[in-house]
N, C-alpha and C. Protein backbone atom coordinates (compact mmCIF):
# COMPACT_ATOMS: atom_id res chain seq x y z
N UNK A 1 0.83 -1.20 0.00
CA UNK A 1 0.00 0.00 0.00
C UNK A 1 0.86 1.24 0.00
N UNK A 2 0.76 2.48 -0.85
CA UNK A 2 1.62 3.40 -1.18
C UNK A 2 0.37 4.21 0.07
N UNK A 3 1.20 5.24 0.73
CA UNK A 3 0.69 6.68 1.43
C UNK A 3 0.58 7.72 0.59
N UNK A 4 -0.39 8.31 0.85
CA UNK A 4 -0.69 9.95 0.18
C UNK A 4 0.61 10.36 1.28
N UNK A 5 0.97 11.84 0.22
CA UNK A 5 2.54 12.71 1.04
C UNK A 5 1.57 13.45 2.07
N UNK A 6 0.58 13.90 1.45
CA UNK A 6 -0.20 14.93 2.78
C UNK A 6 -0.84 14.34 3.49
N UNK A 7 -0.21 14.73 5.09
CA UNK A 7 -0.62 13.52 6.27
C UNK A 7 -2.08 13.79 6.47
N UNK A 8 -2.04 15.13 6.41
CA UNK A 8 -3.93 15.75 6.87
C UNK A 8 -5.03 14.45 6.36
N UNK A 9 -4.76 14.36 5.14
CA UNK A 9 -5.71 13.41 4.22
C UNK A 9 -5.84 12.18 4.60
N UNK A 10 -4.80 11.60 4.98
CA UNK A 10 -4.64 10.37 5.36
C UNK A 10 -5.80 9.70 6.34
N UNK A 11 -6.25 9.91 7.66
CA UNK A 11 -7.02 9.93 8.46
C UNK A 11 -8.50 9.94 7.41
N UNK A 12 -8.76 10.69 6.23
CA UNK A 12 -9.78 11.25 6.30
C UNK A 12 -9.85 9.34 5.00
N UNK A 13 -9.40 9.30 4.29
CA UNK A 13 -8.94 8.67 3.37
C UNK A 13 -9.29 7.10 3.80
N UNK A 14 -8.37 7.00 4.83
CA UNK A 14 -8.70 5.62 5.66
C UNK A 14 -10.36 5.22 5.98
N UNK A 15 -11.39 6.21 6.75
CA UNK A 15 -12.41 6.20 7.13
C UNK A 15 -13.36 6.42 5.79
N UNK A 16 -12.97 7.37 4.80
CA UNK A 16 -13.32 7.32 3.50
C UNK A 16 -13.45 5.92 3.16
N UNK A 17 -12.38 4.72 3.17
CA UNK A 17 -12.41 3.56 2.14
C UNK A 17 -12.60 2.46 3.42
N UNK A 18 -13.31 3.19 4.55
CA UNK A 18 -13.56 2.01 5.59
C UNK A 18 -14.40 0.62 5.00
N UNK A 19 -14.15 -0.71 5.72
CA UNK A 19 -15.27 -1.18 5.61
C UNK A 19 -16.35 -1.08 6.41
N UNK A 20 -15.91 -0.45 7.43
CA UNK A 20 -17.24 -0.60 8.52
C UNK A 20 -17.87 0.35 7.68
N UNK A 21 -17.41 1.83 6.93
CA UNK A 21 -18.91 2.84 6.27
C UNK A 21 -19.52 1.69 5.08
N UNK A 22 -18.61 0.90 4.33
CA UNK A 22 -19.42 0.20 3.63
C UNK A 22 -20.04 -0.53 3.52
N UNK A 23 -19.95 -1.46 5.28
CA UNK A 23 -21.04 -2.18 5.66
C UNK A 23 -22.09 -1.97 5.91
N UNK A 24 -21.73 -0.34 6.41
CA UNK A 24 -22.89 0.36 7.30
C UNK A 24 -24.28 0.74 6.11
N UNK A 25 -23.41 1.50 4.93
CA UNK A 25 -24.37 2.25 3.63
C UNK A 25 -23.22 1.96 3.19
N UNK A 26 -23.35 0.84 1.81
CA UNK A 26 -22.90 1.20 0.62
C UNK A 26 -22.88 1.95 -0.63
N UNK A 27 -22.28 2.60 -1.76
CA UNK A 27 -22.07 3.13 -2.46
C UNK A 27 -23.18 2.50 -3.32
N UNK A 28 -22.95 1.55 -3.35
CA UNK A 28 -24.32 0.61 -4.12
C UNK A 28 -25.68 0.49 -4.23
N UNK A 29 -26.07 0.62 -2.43
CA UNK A 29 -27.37 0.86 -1.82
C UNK A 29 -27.71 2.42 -2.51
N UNK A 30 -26.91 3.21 -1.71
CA UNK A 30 -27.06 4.48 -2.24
C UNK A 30 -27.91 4.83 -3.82
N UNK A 31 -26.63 4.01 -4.86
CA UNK A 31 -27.21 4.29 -6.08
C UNK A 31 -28.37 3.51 -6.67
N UNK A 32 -28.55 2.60 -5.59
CA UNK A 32 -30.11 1.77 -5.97
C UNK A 32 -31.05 2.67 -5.60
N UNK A 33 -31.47 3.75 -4.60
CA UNK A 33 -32.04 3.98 -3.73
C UNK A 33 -32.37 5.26 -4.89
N UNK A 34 -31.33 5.91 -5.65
CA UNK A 34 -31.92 7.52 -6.34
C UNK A 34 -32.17 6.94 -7.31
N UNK A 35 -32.70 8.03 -8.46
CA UNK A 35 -33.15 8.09 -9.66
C UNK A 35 -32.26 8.43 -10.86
N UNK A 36 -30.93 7.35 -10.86
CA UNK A 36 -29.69 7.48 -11.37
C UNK A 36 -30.23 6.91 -13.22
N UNK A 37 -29.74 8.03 -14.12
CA UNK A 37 -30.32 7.57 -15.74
C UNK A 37 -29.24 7.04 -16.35
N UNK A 38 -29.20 5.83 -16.95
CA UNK A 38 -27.89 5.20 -17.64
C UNK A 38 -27.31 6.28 -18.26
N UNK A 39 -28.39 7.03 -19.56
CA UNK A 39 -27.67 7.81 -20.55
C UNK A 39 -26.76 9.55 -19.58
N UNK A 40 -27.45 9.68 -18.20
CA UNK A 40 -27.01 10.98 -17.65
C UNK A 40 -25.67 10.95 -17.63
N UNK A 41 -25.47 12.36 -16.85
CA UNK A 41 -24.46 12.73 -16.24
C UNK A 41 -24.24 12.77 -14.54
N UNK A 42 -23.64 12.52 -13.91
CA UNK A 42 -23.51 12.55 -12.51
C UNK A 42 -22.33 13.50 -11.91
N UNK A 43 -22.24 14.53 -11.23
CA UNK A 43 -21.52 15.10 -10.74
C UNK A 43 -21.32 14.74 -9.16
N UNK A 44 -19.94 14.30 -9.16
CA UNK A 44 -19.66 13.84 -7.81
C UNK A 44 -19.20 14.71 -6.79
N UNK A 45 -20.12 15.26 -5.81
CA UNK A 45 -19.20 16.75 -5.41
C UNK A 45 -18.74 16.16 -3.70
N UNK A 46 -17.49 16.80 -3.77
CA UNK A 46 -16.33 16.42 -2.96
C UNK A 46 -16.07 15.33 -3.02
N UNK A 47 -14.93 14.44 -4.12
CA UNK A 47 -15.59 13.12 -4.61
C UNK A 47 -14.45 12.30 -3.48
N UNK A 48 -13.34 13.09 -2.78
CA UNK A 48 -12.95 12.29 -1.97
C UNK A 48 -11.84 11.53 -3.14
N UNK A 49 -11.78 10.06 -2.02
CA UNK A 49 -11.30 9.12 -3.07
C UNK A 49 -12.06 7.76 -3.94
N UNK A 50 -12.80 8.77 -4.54
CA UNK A 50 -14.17 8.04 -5.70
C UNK A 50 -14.82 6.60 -4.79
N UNK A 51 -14.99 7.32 -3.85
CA UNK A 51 -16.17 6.10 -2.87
C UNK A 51 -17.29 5.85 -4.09
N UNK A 52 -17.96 7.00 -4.04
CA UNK A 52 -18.95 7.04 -5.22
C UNK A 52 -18.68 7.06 -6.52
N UNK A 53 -17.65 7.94 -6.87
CA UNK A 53 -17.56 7.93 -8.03
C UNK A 53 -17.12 6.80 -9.09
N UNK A 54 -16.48 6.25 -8.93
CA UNK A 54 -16.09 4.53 -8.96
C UNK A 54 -17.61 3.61 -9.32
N UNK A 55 -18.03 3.61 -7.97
CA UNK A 55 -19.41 2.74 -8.30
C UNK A 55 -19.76 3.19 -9.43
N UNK A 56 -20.14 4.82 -9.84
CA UNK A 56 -21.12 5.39 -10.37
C UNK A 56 -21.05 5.21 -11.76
N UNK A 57 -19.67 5.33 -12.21
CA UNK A 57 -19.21 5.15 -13.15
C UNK A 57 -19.46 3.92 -14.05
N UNK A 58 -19.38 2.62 -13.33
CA UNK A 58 -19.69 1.62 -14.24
C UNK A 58 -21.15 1.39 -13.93
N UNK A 59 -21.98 2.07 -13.30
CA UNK A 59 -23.35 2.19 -13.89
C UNK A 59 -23.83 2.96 -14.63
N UNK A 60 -23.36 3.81 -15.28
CA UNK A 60 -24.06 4.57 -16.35
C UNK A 60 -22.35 5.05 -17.84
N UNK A 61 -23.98 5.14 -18.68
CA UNK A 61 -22.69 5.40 -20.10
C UNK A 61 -22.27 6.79 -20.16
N UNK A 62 -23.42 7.93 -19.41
CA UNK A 62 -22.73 8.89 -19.44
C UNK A 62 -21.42 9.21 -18.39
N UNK A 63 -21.03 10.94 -18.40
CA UNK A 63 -19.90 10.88 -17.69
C UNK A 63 -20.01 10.83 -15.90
N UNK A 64 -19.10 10.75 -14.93
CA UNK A 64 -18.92 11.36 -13.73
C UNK A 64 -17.80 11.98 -13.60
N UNK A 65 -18.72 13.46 -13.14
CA UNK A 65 -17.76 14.15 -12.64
C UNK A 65 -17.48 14.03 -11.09
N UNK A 66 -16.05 13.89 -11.36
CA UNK A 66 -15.18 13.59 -9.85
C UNK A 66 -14.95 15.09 -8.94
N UNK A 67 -15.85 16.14 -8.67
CA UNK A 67 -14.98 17.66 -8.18
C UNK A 67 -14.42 17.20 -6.58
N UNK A 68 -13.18 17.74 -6.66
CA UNK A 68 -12.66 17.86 -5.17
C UNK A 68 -11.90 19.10 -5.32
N UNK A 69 -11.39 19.52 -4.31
CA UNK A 69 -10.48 20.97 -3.98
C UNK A 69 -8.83 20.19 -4.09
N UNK A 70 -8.56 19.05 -3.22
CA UNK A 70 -7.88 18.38 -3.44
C UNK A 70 -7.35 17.42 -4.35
N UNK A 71 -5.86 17.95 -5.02
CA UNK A 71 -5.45 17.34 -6.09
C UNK A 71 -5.07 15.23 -6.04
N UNK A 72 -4.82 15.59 -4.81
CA UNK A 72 -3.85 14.55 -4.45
C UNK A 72 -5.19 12.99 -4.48
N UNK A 73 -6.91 13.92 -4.30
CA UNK A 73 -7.39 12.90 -4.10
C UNK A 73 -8.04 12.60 -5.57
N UNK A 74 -7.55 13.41 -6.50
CA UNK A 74 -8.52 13.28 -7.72
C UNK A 74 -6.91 12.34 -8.45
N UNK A 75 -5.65 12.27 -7.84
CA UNK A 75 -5.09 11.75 -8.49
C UNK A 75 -5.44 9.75 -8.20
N UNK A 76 -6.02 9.96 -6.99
CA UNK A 76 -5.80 8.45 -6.56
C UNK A 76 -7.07 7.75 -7.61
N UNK A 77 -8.61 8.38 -7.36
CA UNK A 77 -9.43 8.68 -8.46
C UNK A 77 -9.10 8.09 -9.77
N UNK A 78 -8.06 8.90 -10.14
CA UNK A 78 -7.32 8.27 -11.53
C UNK A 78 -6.84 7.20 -12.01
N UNK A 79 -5.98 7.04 -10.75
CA UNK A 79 -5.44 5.50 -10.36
C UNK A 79 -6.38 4.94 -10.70
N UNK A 80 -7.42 4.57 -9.84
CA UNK A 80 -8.28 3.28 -9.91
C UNK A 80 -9.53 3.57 -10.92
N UNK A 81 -9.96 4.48 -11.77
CA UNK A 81 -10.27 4.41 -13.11
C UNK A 81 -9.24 3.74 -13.91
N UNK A 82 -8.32 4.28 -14.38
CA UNK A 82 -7.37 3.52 -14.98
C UNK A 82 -7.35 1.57 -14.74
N UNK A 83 -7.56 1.54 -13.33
CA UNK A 83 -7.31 -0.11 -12.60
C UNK A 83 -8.27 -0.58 -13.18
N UNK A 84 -9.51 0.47 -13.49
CA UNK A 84 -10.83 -0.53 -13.47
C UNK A 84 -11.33 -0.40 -14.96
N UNK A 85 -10.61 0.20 -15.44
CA UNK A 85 -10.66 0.86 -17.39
C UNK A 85 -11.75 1.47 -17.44
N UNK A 86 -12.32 2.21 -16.59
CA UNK A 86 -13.29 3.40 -16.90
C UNK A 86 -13.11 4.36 -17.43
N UNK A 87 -13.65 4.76 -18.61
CA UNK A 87 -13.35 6.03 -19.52
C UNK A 87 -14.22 6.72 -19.25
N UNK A 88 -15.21 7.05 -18.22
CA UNK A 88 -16.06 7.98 -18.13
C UNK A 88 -16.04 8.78 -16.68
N UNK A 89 -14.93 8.56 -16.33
CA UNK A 89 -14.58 9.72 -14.54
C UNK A 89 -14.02 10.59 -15.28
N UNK A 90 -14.63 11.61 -15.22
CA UNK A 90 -13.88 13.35 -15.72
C UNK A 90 -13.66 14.21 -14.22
N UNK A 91 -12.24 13.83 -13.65
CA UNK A 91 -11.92 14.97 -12.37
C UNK A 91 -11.70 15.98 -12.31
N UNK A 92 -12.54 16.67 -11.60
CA UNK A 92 -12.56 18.19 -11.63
C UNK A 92 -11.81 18.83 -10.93
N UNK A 93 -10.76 19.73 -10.27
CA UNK A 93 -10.78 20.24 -9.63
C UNK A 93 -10.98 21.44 -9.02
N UNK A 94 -11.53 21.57 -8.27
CA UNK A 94 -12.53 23.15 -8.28
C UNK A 94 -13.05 23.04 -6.71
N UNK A 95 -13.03 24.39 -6.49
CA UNK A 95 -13.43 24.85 -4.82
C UNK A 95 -14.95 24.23 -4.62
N UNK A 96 -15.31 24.11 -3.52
CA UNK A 96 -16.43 23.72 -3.87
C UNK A 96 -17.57 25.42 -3.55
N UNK A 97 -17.01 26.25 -3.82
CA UNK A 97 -17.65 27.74 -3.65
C UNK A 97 -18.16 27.71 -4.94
N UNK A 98 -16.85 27.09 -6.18
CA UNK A 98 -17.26 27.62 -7.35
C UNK A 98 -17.33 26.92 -8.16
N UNK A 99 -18.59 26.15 -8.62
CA UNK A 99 -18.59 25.19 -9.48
C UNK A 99 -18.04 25.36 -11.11
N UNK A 100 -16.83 24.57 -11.27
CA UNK A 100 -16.18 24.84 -12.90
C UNK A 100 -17.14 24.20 -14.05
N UNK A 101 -18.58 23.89 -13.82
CA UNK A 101 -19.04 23.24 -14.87
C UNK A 101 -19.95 24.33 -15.55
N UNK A 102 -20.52 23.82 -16.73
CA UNK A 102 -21.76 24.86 -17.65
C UNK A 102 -22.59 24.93 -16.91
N UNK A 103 -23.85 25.71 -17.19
CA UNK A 103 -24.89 25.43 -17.00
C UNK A 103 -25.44 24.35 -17.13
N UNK A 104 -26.57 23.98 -17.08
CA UNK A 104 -27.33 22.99 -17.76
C UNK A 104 -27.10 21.69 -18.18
N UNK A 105 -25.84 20.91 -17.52
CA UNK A 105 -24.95 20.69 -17.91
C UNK A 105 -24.98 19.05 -17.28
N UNK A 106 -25.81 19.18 -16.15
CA UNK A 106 -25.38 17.57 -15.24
C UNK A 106 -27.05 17.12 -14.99
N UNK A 107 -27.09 15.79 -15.10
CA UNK A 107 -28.10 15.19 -14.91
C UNK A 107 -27.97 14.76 -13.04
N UNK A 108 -27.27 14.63 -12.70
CA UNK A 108 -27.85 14.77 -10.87
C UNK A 108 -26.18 14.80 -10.39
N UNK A 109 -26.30 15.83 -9.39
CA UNK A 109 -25.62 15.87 -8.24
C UNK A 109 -25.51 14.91 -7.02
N UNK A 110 -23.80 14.22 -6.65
CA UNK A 110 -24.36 13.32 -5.37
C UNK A 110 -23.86 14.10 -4.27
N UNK A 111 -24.01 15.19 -3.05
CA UNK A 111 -23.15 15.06 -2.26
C UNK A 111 -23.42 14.77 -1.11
N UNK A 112 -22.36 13.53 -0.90
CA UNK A 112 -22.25 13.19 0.17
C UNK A 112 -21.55 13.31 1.29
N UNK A 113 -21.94 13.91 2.68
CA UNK A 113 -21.46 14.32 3.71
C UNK A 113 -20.36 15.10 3.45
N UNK A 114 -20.67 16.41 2.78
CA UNK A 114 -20.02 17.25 2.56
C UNK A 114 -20.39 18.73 2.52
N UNK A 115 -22.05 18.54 2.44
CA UNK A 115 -22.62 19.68 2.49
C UNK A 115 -22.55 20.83 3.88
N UNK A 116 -22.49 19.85 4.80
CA UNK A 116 -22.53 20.59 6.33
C UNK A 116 -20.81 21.80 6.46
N UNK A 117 -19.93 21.41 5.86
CA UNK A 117 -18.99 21.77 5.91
C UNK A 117 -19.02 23.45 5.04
N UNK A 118 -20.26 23.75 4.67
CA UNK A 118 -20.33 24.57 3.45
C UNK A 118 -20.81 25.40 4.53
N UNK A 119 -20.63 26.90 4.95
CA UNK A 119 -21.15 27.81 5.33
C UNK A 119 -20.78 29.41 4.55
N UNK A 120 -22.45 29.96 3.85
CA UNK A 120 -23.42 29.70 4.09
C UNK A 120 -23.66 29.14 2.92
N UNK A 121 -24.67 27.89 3.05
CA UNK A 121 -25.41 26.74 1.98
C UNK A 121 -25.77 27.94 0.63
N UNK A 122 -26.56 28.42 0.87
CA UNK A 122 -27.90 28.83 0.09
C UNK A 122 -26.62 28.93 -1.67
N UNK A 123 -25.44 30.09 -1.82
CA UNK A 123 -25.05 30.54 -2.95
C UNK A 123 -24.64 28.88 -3.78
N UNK A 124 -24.21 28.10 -3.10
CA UNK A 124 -23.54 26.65 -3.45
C UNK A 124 -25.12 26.13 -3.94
N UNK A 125 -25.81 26.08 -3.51
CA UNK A 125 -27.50 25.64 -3.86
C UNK A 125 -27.73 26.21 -5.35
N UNK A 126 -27.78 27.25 -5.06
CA UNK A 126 -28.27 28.18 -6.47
C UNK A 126 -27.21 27.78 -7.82
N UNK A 127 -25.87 27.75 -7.55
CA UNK A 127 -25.06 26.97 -8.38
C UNK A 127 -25.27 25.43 -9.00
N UNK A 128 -25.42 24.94 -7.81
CA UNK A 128 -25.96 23.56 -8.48
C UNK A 128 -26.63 23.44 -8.67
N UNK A 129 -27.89 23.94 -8.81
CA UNK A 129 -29.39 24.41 -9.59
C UNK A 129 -28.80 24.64 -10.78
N UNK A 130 -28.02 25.85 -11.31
CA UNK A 130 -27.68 26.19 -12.46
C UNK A 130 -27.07 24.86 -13.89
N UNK A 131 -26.05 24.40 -12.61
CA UNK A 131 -25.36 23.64 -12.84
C UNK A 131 -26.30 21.98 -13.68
N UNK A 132 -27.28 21.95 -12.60
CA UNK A 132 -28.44 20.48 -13.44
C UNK A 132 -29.23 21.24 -14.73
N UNK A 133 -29.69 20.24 -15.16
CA UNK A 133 -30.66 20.07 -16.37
C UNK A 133 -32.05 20.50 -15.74
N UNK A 134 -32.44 20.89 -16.36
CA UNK A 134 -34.08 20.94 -15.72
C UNK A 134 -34.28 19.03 -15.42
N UNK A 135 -35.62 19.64 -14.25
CA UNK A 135 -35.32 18.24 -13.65
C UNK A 135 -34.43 17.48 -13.49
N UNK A 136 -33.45 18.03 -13.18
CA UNK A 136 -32.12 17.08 -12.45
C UNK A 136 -32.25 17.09 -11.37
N UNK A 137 -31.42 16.42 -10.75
CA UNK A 137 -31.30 15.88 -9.09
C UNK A 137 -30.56 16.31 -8.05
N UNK A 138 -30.39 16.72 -6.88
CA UNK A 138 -29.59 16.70 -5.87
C UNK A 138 -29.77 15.83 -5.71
N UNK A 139 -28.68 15.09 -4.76
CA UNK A 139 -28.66 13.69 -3.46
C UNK A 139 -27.59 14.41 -2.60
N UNK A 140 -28.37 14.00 -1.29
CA UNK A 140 -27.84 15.18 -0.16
C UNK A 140 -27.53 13.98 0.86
N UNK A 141 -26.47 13.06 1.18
CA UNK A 141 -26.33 12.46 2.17
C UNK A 141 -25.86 13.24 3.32
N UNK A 142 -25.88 12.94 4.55
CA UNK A 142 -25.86 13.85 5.58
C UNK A 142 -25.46 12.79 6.82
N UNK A 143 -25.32 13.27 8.18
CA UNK A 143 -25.40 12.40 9.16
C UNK A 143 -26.12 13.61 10.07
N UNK A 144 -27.29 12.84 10.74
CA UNK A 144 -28.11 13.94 11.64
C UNK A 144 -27.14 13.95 13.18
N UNK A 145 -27.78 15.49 13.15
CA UNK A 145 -26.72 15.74 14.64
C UNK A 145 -27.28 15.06 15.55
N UNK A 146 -26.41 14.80 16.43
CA UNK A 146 -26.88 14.00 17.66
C UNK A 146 -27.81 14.48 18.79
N UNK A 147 -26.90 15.46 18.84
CA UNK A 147 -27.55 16.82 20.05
C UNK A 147 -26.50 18.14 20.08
N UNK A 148 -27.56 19.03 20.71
CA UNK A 148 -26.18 20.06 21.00
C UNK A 148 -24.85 19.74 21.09
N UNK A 149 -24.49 19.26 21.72
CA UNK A 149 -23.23 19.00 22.60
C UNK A 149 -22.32 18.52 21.44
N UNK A 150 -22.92 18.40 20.05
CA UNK A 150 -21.48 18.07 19.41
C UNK A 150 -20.63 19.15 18.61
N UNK A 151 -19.73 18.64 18.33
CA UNK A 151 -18.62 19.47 17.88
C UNK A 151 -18.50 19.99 16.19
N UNK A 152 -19.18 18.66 15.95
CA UNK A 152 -18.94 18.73 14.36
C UNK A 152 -19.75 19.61 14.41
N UNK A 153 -19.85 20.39 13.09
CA UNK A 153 -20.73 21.15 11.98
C UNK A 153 -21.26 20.05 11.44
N UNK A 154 -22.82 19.89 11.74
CA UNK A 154 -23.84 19.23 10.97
C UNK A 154 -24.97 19.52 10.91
N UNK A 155 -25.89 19.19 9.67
CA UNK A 155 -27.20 19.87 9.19
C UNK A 155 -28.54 18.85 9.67
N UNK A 156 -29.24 19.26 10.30
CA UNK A 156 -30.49 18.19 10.35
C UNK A 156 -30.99 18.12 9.30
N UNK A 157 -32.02 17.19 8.94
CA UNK A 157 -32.78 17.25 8.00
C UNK A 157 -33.38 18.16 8.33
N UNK A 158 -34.55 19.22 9.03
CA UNK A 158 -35.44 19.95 8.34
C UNK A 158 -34.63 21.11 7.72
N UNK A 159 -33.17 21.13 8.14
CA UNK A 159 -32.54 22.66 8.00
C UNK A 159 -31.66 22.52 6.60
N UNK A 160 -31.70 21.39 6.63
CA UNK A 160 -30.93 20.72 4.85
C UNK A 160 -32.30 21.26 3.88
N UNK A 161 -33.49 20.56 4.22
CA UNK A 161 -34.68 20.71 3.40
C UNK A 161 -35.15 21.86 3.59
N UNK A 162 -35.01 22.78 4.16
CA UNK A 162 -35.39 24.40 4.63
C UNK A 162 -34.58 24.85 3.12
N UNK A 163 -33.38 24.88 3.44
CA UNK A 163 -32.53 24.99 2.64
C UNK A 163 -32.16 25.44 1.12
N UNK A 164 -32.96 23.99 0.96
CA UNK A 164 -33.13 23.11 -0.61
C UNK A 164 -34.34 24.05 -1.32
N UNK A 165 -35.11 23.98 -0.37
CA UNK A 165 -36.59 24.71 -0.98
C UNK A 165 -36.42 25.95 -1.25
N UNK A 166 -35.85 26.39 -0.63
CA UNK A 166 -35.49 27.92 -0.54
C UNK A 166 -34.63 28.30 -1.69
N UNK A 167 -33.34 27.45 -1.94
CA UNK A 167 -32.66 27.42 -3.30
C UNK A 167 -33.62 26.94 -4.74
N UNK A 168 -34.66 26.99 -4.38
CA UNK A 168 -35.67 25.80 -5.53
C UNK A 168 -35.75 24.69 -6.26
N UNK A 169 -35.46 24.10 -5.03
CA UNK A 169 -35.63 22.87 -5.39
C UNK A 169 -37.13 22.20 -4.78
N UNK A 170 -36.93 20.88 -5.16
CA UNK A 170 -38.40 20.04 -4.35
C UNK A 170 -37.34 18.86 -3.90
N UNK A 171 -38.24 18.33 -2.52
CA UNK A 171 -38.05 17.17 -2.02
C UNK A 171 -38.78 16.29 -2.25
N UNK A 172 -38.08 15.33 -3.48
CA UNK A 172 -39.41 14.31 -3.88
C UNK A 172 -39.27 12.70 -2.79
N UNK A 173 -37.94 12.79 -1.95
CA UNK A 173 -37.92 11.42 -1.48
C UNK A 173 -37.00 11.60 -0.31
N UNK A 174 -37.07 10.88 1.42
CA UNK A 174 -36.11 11.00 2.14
C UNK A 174 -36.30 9.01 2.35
N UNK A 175 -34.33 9.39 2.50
CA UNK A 175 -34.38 7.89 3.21
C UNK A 175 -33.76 8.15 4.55
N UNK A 176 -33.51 6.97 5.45
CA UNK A 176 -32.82 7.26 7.04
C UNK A 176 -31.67 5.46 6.62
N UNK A 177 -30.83 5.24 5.89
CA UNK A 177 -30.77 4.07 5.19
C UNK A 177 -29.91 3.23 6.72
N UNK A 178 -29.36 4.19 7.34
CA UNK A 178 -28.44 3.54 8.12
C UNK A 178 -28.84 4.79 9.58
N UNK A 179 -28.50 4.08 10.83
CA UNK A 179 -28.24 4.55 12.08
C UNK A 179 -27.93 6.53 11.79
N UNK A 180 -28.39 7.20 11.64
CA UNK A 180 -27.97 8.36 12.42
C UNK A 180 -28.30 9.19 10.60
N UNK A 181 -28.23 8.59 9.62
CA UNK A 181 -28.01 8.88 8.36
C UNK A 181 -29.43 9.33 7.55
N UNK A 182 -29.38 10.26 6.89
CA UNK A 182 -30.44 10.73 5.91
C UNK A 182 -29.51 10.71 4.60
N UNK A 183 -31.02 10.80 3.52
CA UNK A 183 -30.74 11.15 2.06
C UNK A 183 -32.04 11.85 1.87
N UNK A 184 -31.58 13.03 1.11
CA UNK A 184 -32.56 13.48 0.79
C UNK A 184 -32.42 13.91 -0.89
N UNK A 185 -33.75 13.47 -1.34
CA UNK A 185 -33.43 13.28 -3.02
C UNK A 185 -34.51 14.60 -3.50
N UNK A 186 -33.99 15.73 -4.06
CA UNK A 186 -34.38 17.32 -4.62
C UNK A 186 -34.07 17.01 -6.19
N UNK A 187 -35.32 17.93 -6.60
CA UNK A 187 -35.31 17.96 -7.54
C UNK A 187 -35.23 19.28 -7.68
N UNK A 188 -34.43 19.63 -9.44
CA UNK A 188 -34.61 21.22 -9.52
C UNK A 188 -36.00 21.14 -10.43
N UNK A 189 -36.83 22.16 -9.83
CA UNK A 189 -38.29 22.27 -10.55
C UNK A 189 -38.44 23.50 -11.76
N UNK A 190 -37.57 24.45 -11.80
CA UNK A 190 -37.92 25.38 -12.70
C UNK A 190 -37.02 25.65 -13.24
């Protein structure tokens, strides 16, 4: 097993490619669970080290986009497209303030447990609105806060879906798939 040089990542990387998260919710479940179109596009936002993007890829003919801020993780990304001969991971790299894609441009957004880290939500919303097709998709995985007392930055569901609506979207579907975990599946309506 080769190490990433930047130690920061490492920690995050490990728990990223856990098996206990993939016992817990797989990448798989996940993409059974939305309204994923063979011919679309999928934008993977904060793709990490292609937990999702990987799966996503050899389920559909269109592309996935891989966006992370981090180079080091869109290189590993590469790696294992290459391992797995996928010609359809396109890695982005781009802040997640400022989405580098067209308009109109992606058939559904996945992000997972990455949104809470975004303060304030609403301008990142309106972008990835721009960013889907009419009727395209958010997928908003999340982990609900526990209680006050914690530390992390995290979004409940009504304040994710407060949110969403407010950016214009619709909430056509929630799941709770695992212990502590939501998905919430938005559509852009106009």
């Amino acid at each position: 097993m080769h190490h990433s040089h930047c130690k920061h990542s490492k920690g995050k990387v490990s728990y990223l490619e856990s098996p206990e998260r993939r016992k817990e919710f797989s990448p798989e479940q996940l993409l059974n669970m939305i309204p994923v179109k063979e011919k679309g596009s999928i934008l993977d936002f904060g793709a990490g080290t292609g937990y999702l993007s990987i799966p996503a890829a050899k389920r559909i003919k269109g592309n996935v986009y891989a966006l992370d801020i981090d180079p080091s993780m869109l290189e590993i990304i590469n790696q294992k497209a290459l391992k797995e001969k996928l010609t359809n991971i396109v890695p982005v790299q781009g802040s997640m303030e400022a989405l580098p894609l067209p308009d109109d441009s992606i058939n559904m957004i996945i992000a997972s447990l990455v949104l809470h880290e975004i303060q304030p939500l609403a301008p990142l919303l309106h972008q990835m609105k721009n960013v889907l097709k009419k009727e395209g998709y958010l997928i908003c995985l999340e982990l609900q806060p526990k209680g006050s007392s914690e530390k992390a930055p995290r979004i409940t569901l009504e304040g994710m879906e407060q949110e969403m609506k407010e950016a214009g979207f619709q909430i056509t579907e929630k799941f709770f798939p695992a212990k502590s975990l939501y998905i919430l599946v938005a559509q852009k309506t106009d």
